[in-house]
Protein backbone atom coordinates (compact mmCIF):
# COMPACT_ATOMS: atom_id res chain seq x y z
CA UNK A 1 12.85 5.09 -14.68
CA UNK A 2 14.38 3.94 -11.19
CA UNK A 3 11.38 5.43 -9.63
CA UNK A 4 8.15 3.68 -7.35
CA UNK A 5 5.82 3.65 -9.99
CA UNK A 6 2.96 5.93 -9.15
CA UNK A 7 0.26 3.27 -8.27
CA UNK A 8 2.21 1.67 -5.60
CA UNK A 9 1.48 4.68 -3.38
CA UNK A 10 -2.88 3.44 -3.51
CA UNK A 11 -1.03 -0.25 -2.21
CA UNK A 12 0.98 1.71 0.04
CA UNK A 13 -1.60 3.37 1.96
CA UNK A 14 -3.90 -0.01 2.07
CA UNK A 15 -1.41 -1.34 3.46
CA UNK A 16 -0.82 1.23 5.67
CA UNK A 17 -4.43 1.64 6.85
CA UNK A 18 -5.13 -2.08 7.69
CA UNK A 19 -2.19 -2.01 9.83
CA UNK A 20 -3.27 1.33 11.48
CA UNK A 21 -6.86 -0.73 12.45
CA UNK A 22 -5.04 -3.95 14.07
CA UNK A 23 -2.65 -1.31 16.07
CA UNK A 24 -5.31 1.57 16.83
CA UNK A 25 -8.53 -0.47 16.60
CA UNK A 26 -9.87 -3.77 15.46
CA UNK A 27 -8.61 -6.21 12.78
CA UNK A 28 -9.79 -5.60 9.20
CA UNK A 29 -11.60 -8.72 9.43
CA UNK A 30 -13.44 -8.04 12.73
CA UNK A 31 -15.61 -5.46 10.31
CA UNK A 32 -15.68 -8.36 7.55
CA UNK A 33 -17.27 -10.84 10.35
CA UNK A 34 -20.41 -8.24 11.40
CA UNK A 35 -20.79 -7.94 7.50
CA UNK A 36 -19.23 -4.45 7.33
CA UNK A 37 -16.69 -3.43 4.35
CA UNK A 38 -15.08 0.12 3.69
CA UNK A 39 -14.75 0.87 -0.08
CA UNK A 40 -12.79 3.54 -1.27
CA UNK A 41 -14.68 6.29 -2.58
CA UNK A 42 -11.95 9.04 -3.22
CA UNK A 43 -7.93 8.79 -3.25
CA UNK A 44 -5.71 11.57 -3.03
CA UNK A 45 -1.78 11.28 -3.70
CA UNK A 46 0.20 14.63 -3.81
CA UNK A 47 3.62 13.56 -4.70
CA UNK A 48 6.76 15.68 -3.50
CA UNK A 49 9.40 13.21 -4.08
CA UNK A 50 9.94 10.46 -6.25
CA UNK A 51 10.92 7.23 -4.18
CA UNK A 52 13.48 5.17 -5.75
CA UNK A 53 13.00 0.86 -5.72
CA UNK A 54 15.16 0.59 -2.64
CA UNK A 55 14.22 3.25 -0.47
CA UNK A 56 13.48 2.60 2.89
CA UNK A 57 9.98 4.28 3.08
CA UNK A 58 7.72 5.19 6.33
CA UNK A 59 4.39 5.60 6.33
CA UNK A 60 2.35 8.05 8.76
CA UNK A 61 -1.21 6.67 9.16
CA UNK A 62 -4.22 8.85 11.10
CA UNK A 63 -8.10 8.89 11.05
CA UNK A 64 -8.93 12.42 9.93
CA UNK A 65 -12.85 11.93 9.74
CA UNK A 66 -15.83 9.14 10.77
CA UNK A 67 -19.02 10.09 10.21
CA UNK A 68 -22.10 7.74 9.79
CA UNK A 69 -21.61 5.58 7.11
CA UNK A 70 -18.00 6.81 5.86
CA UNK A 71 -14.42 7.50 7.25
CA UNK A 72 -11.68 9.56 5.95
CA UNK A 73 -8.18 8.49 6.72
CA UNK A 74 -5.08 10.53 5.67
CA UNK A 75 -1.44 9.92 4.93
CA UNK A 76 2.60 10.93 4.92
CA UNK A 77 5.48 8.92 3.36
CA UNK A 78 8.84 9.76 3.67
CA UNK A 79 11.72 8.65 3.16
CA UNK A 80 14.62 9.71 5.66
CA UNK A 81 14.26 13.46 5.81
CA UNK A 82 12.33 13.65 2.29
CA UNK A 83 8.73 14.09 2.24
CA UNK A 84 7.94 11.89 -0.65
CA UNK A 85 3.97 12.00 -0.53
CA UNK A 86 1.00 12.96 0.98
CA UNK A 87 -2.17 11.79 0.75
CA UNK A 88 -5.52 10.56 1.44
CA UNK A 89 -8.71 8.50 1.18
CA UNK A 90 -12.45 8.17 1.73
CA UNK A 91 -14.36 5.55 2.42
CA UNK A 92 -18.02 4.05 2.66
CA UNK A 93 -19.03 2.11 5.00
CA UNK A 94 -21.03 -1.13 2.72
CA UNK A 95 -23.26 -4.16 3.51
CA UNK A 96 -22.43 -7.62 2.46
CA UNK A 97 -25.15 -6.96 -0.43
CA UNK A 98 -22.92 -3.77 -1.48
CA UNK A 99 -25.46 -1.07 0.02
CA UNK A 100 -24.31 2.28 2.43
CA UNK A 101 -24.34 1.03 5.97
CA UNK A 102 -24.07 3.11 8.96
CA UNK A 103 -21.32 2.05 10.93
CA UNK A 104 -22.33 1.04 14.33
CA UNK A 105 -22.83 3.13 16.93
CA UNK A 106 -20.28 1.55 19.51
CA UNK A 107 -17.84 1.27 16.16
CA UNK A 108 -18.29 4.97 15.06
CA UNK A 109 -17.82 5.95 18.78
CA UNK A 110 -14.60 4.06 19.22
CA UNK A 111 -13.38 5.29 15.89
CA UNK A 112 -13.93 8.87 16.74
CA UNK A 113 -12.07 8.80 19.77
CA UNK A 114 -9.57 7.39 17.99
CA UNK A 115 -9.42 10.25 15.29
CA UNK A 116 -8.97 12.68 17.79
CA UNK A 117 -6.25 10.65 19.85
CA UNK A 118 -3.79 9.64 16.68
CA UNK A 119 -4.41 12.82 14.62
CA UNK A 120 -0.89 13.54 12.58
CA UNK A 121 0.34 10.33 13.77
């Protein structure tokens, strides 16, 4: 069809939100070493625009929510002028032996200062 197919834009915003936590925060794998892993728990993709395979695409990353043991990050892509999709997804916050963990105090407190400092961008 000439268009991204629909699933890319879950492997966009991965990709999207790893990066955001080695500019913003921590590395992904600085959770992974205290034993901490964020699994998805809701995605939401509203698409405006299809992207075609060779469009340049940017991707707007923010932390819209941390609470104990779950985050809620949100996203834009675009492509030039065109809003092509918006989005987001939910998250919680797992043990090594796949059970709800809180996120750690000092973590959550980082990450919530965050969320207000890079909201909408």
């Amino acid at each position: 069809m000439g268009v991204v197919h629909h699933a890319n834009y879950l492997r966009f915003f991965e990709e999207a939100r790893v990066r955001w936590l080695e500019e913003h925060d921590r590395p992904y794998t600085y959770y992974l070493e205290q034993g901490l892993h964020f699994a998805v728990t809701r995605a939401e993709i509203d698409y405006r625009h299809g992207a075609r395979f060779d469009d340049r695409l940017e991707i707007t990353v923010w932390l819209e929510r941390v609470q104990g043991a779950s985050l809620r990050m949100a996203y834009a892509i675009g492509c030039g002028a065109t809003h092509v999709a918006a989005g987001a997804t939910e998250h919680a916050a797992l043990g090594d032996d796949g059970r709800v963990r809180r996120i750690p105090r000092s973590d959550r407190a980082r990450l919530l200062a965050l969320a207000v400092e890079t909201a909408g961008s």
